[in-house]
PDB file of N, CA and C in Angstrom:
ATOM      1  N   UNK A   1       7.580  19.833  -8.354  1.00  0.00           N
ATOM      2  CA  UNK A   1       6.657  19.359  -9.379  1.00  0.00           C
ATOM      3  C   UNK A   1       5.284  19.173  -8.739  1.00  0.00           C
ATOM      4  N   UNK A   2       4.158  19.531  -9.572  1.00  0.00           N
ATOM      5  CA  UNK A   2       2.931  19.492  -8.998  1.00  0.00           C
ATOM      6  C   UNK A   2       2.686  18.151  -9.971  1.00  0.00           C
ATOM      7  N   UNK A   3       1.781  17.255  -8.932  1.00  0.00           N
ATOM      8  CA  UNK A   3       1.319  16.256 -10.270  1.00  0.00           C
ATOM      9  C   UNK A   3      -0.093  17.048 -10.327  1.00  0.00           C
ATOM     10  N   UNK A   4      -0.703  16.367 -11.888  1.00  0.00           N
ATOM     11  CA  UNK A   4      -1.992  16.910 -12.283  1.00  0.00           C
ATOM     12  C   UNK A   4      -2.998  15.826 -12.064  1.00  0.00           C
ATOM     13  N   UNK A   5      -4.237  16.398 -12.650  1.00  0.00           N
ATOM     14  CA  UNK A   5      -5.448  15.243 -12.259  1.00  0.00           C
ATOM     15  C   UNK A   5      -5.130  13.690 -12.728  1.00  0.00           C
ATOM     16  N   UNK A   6      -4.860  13.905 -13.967  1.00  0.00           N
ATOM     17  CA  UNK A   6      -4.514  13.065 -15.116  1.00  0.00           C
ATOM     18  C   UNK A   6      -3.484  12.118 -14.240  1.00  0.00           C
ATOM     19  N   UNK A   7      -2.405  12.250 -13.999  1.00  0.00           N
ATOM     20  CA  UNK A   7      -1.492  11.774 -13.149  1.00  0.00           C
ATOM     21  C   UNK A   7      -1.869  10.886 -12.079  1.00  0.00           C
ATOM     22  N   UNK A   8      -2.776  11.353 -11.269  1.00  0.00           N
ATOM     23  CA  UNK A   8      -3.228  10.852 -10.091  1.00  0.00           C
ATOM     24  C   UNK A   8      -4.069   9.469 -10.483  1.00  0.00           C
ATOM     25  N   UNK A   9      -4.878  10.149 -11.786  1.00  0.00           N
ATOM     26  CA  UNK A   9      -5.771   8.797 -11.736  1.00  0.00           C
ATOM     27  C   UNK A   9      -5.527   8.084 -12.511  1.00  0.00           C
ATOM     28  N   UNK A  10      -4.371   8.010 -13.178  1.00  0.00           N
ATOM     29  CA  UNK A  10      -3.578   6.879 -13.608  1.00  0.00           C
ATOM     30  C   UNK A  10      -3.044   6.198 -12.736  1.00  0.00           C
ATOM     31  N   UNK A  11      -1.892   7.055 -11.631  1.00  0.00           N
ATOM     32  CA  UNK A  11      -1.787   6.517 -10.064  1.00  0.00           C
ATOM     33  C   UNK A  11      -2.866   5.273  -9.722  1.00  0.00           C
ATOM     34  N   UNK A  12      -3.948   5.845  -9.533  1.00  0.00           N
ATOM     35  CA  UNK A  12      -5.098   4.896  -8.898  1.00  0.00           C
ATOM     36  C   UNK A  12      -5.533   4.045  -9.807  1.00  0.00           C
ATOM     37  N   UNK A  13      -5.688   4.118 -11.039  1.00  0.00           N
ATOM     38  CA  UNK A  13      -6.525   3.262 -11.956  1.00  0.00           C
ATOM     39  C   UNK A  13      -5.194   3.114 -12.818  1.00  0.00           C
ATOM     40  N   UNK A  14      -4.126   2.190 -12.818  1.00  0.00           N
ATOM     41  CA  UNK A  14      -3.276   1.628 -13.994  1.00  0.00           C
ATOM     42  C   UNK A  14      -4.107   1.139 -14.790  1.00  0.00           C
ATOM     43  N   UNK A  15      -3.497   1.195 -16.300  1.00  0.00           N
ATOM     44  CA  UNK A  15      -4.569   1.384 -17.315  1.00  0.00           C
ATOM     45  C   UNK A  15      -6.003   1.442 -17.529  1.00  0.00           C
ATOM     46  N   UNK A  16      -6.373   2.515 -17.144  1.00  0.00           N
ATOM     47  CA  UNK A  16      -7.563   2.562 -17.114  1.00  0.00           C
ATOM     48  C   UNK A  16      -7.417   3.443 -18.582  1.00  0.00           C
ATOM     49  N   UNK A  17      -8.727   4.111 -18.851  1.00  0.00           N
ATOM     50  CA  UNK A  17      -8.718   5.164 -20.609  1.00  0.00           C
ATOM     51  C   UNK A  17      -9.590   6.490 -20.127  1.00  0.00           C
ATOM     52  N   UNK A  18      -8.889   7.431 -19.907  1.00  0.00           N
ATOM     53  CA  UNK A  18     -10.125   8.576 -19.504  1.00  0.00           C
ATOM     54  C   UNK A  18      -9.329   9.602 -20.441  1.00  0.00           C
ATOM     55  N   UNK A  19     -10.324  10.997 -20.495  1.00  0.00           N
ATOM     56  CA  UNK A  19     -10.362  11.890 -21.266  1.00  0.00           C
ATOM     57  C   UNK A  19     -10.335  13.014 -20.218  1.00  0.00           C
ATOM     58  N   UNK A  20      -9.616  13.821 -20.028  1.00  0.00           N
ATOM     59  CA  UNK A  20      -9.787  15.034 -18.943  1.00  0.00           C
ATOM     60  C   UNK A  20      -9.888  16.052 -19.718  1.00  0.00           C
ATOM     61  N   UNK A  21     -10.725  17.355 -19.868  1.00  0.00           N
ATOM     62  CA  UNK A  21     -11.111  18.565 -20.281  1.00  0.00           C
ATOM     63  C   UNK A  21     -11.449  19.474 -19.572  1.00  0.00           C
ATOM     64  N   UNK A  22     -10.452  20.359 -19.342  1.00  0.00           N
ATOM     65  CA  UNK A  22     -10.748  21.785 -18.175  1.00  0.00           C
ATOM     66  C   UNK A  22     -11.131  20.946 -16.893  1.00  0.00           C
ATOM     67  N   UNK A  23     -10.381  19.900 -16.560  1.00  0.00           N
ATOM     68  CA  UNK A  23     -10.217  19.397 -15.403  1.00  0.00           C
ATOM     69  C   UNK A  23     -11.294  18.676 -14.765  1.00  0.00           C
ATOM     70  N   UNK A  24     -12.034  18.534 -15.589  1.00  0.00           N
ATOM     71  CA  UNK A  24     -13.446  17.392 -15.824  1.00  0.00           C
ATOM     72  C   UNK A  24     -12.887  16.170 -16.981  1.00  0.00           C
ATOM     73  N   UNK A  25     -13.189  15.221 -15.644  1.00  0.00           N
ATOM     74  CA  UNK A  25     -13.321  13.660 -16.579  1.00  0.00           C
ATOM     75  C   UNK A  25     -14.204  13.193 -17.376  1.00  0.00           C
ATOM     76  N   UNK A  26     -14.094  13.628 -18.492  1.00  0.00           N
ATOM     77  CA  UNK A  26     -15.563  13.612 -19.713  1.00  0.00           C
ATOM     78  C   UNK A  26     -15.320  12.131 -20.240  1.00  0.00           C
ATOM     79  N   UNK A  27     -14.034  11.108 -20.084  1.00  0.00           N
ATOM     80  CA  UNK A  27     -14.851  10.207 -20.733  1.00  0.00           C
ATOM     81  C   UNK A  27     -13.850   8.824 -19.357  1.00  0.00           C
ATOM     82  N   UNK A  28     -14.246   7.823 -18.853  1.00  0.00           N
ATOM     83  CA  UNK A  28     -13.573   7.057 -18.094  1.00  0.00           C
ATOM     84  C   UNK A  28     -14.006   5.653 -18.360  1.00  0.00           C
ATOM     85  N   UNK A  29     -13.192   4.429 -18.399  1.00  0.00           N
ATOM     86  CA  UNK A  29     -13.385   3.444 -18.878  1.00  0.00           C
ATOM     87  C   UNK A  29     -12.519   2.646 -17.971  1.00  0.00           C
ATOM     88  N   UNK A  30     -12.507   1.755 -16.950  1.00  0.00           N
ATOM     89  CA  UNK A  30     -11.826   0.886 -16.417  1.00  0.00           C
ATOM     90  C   UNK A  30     -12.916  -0.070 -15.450  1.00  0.00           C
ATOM     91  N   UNK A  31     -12.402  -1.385 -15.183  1.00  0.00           N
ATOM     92  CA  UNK A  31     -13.215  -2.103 -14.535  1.00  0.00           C
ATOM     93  C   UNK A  31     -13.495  -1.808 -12.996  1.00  0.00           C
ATOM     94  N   UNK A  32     -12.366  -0.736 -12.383  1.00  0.00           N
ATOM     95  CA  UNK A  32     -13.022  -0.411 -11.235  1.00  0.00           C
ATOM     96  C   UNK A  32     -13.712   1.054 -11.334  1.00  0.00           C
ATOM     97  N   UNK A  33     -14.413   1.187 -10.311  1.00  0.00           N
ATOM     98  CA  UNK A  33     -15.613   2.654 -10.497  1.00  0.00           C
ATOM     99  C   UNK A  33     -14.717   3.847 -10.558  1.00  0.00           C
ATOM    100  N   UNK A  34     -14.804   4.795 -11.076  1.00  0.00           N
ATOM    101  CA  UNK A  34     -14.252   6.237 -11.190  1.00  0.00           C
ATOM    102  C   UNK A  34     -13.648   7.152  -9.896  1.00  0.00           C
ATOM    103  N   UNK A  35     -12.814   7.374  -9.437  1.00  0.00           N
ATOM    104  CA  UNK A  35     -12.478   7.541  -8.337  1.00  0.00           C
ATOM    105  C   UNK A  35     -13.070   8.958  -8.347  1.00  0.00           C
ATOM    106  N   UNK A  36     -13.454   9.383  -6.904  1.00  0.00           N
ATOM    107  CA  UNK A  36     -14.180  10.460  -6.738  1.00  0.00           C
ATOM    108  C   UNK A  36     -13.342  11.790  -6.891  1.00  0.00           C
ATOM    109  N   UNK A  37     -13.682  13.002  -6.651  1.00  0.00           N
ATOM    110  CA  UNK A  37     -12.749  14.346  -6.681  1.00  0.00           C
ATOM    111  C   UNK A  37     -11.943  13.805  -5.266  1.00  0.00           C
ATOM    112  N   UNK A  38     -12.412  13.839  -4.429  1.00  0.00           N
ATOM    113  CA  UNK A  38     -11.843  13.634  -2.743  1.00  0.00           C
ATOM    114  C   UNK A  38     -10.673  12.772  -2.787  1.00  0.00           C
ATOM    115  N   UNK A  39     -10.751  11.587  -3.647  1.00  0.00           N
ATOM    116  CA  UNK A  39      -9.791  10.325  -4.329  1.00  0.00           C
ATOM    117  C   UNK A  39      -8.309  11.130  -4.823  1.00  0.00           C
ATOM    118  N   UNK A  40      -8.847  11.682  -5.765  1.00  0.00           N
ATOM    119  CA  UNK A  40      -7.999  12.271  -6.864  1.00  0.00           C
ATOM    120  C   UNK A  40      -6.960  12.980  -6.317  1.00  0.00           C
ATOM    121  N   UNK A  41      -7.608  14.119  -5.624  1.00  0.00           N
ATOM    122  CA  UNK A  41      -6.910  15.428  -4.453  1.00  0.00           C
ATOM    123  C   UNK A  41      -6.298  14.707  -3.794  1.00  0.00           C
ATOM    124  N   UNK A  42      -6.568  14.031  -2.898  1.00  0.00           N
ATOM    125  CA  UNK A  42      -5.763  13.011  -2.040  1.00  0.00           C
ATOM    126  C   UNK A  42      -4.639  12.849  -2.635  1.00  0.00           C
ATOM    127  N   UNK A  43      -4.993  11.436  -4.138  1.00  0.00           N
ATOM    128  CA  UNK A  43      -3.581  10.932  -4.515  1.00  0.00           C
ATOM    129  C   UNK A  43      -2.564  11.781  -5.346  1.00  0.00           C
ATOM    130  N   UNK A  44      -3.262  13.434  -5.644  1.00  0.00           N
ATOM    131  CA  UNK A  44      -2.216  14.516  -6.062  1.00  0.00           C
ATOM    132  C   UNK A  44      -1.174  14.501  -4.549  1.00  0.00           C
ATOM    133  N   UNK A  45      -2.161  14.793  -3.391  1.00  0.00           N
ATOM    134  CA  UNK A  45      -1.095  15.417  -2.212  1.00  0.00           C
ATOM    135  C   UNK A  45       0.094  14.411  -1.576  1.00  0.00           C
ATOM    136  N   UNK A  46      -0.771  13.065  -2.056  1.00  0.00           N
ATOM    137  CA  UNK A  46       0.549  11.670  -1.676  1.00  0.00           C
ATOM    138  C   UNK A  46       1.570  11.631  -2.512  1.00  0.00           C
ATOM    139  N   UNK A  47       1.163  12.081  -4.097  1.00  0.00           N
ATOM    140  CA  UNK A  47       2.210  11.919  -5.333  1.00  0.00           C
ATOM    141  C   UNK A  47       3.638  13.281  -4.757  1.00  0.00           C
ATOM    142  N   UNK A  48       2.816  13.982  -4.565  1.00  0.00           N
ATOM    143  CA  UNK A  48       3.675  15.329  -4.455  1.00  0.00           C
ATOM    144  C   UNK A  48       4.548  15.358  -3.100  1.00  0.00           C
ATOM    145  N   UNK A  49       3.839  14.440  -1.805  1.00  0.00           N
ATOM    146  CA  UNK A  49       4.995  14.607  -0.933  1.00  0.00           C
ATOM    147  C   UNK A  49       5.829  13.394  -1.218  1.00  0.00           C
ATOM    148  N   UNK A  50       5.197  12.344  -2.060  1.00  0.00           N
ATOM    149  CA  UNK A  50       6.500  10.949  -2.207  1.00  0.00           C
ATOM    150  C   UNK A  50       7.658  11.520  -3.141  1.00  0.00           C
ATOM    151  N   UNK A  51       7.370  12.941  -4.046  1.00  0.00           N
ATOM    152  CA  UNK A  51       8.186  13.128  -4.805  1.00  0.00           C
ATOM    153  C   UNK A  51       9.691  13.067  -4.248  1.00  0.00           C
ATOM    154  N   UNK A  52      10.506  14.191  -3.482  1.00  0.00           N
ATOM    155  CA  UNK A  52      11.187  13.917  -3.001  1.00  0.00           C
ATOM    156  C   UNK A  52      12.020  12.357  -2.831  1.00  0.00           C
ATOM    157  N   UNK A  53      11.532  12.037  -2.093  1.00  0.00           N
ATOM    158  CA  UNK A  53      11.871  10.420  -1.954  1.00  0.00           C
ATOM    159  C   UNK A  53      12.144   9.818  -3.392  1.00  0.00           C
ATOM    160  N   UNK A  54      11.138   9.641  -4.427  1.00  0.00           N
ATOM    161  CA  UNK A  54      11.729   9.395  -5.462  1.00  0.00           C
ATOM    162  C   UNK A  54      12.913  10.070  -6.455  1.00  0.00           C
ATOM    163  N   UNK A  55      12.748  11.365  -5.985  1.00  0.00           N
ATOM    164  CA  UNK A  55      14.521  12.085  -6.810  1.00  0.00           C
ATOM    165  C   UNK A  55      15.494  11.261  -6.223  1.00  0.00           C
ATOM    166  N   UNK A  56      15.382  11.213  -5.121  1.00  0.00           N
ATOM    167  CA  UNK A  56      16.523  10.871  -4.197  1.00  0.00           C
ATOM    168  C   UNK A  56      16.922   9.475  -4.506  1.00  0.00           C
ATOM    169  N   UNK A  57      15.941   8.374  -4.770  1.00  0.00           N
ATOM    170  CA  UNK A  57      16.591   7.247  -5.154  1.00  0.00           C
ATOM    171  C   UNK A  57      17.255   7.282  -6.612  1.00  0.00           C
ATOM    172  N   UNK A  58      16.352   8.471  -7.226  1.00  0.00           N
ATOM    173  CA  UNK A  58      16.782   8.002  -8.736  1.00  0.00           C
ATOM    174  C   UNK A  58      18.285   8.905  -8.712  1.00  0.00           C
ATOM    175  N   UNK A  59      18.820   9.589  -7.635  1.00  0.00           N
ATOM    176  CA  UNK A  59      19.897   9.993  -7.782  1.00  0.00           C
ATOM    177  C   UNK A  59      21.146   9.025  -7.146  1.00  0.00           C
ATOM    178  N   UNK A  60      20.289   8.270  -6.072  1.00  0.00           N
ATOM    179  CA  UNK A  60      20.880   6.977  -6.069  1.00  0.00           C
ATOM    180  C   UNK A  60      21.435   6.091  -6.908  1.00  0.00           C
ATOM    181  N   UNK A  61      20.568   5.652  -7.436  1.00  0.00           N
ATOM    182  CA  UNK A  61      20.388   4.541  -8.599  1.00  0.00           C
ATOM    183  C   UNK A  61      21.611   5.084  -9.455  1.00  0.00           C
ATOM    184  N   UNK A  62      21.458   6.439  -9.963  1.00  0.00           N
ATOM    185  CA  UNK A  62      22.500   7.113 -11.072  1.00  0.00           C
ATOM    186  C   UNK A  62      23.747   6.487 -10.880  1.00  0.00           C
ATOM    187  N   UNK A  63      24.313   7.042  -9.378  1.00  0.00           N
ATOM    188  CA  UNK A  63      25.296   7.207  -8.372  1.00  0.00           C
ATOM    189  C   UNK A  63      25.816   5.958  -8.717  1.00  0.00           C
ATOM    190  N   UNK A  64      25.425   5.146  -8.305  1.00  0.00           N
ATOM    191  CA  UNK A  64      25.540   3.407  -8.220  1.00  0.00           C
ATOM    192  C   UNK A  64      25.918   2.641  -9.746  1.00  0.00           C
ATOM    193  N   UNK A  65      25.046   3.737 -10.234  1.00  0.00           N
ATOM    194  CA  UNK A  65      25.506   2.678 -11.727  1.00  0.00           C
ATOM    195  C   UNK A  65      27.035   3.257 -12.332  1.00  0.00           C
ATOM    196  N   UNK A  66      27.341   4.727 -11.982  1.00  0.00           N
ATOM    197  CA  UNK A  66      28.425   4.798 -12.482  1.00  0.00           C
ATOM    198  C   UNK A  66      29.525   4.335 -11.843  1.00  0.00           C
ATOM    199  N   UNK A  67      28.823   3.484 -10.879  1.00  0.00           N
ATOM    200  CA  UNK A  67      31.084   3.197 -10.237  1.00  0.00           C
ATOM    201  C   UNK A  67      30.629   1.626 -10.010  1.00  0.00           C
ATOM    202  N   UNK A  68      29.226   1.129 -10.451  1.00  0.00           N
ATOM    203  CA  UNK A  68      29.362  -0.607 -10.878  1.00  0.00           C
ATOM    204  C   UNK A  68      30.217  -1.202 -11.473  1.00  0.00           C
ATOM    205  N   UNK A  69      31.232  -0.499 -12.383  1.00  0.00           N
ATOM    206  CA  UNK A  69      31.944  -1.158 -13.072  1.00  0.00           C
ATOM    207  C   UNK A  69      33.245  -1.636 -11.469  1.00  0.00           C
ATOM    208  N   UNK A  70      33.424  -0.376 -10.807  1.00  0.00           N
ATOM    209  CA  UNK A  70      34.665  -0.507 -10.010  1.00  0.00           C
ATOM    210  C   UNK A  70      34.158  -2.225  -8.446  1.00  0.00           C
ATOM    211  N   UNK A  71      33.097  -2.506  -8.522  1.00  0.00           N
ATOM    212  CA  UNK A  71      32.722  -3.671  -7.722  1.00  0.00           C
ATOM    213  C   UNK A  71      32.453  -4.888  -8.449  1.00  0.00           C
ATOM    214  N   UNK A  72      31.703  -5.083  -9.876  1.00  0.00           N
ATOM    215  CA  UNK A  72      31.813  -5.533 -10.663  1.00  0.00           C
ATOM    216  C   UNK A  72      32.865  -6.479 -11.466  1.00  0.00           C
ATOM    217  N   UNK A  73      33.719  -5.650 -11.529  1.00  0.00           N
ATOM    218  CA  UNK A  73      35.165  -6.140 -12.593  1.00  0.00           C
ATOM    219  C   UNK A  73      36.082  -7.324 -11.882  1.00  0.00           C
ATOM    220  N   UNK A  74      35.404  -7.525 -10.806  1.00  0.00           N
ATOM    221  CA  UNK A  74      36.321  -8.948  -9.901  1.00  0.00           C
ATOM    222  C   UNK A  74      35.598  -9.747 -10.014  1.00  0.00           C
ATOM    223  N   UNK A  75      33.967  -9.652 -10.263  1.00  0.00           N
ATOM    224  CA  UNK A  75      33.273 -10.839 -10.345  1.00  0.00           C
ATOM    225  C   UNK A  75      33.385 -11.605 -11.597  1.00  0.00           C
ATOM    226  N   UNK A  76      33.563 -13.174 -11.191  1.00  0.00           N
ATOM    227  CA  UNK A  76      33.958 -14.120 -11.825  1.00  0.00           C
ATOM    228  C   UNK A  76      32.244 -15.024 -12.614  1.00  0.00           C
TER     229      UNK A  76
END
C-alpha cells in the first residue's frame, strides 16, 4: 500500500480540514502551520515502512481474539 498526500497530513495534523486537488493543498485549516512538501514526503515514507508492522499486529490481534474464548472461560 502506498499512502497518499491526504493520508500523511492527516498523520501530522489530526483533525485538521484541507482540500487536496491534483496533489496541491488548495484549502488548509488547523491551528498548527501547514506542513511543508519535505514534511509530507517524509511522513508518506514513515507511513509506508510502519505498514508492515501494522498488518502484523492486526493479524495478531485477529489471532488472539479467536481463541479468547479458550483462556477466558475459567475466569471467574
Amino acid at each position: 500500500m502506498t499512502f497518499s498526500k491526504s493520508e500523511a497530513l492527516s498523520s501530522l495534523r489530526p483533525g485538521a480540514q484541507f482540500v487536496i486537488r491534483g496533489g496541491v493543498i488548495e484549502f488548509y485549516q488547523h491551528d498548527d502551520p501547514q506542513p511543508t512538501e519535505e514534511e509530507l514526503q517524509s511522513e508518506i515514507i514513515r507511513l509506508n515502512e510502519a505498514q508492515p508492522m501494522v498488518e502484523l499486529r492486526e493479524e495478531r490481534n485477529r489471532r488472539l481474539a479467536e481463541t479468547d474464548y479458550l483462556a477466558l472461560s475459567d475466569l471467574t
